[in-house]
Protein backbone atom coordinates (compact mmCIF):
# COMPACT_ATOMS: atom_id res chain seq x y z
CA UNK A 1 84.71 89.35 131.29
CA UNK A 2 84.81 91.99 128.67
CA UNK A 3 86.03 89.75 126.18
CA UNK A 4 83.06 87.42 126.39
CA UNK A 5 80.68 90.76 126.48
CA UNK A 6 81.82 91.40 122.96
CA UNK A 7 81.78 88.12 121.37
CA UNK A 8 79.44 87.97 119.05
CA UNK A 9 75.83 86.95 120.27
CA UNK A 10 73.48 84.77 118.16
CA UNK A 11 70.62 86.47 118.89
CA UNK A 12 72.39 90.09 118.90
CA UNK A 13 70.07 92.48 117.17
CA UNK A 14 67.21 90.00 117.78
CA UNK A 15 63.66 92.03 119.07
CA UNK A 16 61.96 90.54 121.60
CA UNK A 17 58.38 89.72 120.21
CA UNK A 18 56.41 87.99 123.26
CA UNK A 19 57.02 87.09 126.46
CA UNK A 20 59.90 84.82 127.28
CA UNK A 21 58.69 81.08 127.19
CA UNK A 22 61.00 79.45 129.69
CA UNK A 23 64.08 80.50 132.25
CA UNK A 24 66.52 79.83 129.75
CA UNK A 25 64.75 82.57 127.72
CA UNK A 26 64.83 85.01 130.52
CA UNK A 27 68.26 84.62 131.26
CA UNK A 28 69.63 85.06 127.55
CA UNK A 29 66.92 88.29 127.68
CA UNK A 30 68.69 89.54 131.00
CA UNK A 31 72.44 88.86 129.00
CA UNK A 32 71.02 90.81 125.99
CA UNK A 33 69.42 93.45 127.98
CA UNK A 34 73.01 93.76 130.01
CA UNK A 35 74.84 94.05 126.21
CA UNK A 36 72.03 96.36 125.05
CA UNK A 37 73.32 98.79 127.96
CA UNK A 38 77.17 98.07 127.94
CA UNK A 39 77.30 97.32 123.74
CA UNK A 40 74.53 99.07 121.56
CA UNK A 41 73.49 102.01 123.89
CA UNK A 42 70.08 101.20 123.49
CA UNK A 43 68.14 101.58 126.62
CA UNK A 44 64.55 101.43 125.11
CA UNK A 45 65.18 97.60 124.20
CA UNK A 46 66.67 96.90 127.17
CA UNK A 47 63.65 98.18 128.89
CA UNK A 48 61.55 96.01 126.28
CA UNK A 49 63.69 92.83 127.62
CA UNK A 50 63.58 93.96 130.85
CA UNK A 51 59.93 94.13 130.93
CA UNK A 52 59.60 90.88 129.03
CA UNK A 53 61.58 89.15 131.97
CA UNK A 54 59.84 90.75 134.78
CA UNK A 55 56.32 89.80 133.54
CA UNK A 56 57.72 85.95 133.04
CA UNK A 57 58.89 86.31 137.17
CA UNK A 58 55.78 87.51 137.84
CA UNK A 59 54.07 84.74 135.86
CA UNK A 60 56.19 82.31 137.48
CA UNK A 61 55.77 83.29 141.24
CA UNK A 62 52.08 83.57 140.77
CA UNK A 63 52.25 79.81 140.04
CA UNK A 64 54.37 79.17 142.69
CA UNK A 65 52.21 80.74 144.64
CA UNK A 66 49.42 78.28 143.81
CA UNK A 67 51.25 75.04 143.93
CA UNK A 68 49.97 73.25 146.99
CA UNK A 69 53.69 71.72 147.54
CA UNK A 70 54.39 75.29 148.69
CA UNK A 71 51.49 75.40 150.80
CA UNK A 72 53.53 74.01 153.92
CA UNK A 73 56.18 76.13 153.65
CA UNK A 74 53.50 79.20 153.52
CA UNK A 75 52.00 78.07 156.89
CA UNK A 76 55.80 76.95 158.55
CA UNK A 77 56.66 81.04 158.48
């Protein structure tokens, strides 16, 4: 696993500018967060990543929340 942390990212040194715009986003955000940490040492863009990623989730489950296919699933529990 350590090997593949250090290959060389695309994106490495990239700055997140706006939110994420889909899940495949947010999950190469959560990788570069994780090789901000374990790579770079810098925990103030992992934060800005991390941030980036949590509003998308939030974004995401609000919609979820609305979607009426969910609506039985709401009452079932």
């Amino acid at each position: 696993m350590l090997s593949a942390m250090r290959a060389p990212r695309c994106r490495a040194g990239h700055t997140v500018s706006g939110p994420p715009l889909d899940r495949d986003e947010c999950l190469e955000q959560l990788l570069e967060a994780f090789a901000d940490l374990a790579e770079r040492d810098d925990i103030h863009q992992a934060a800005e990543r991390l941030t980036k990623v949590q509003d998308w989730i939030k974004r995401e489950a609000a919609a979820a929340a609305d979607d009426p296919i969910f609506a039985a699933l709401r009452l079932a529990s």
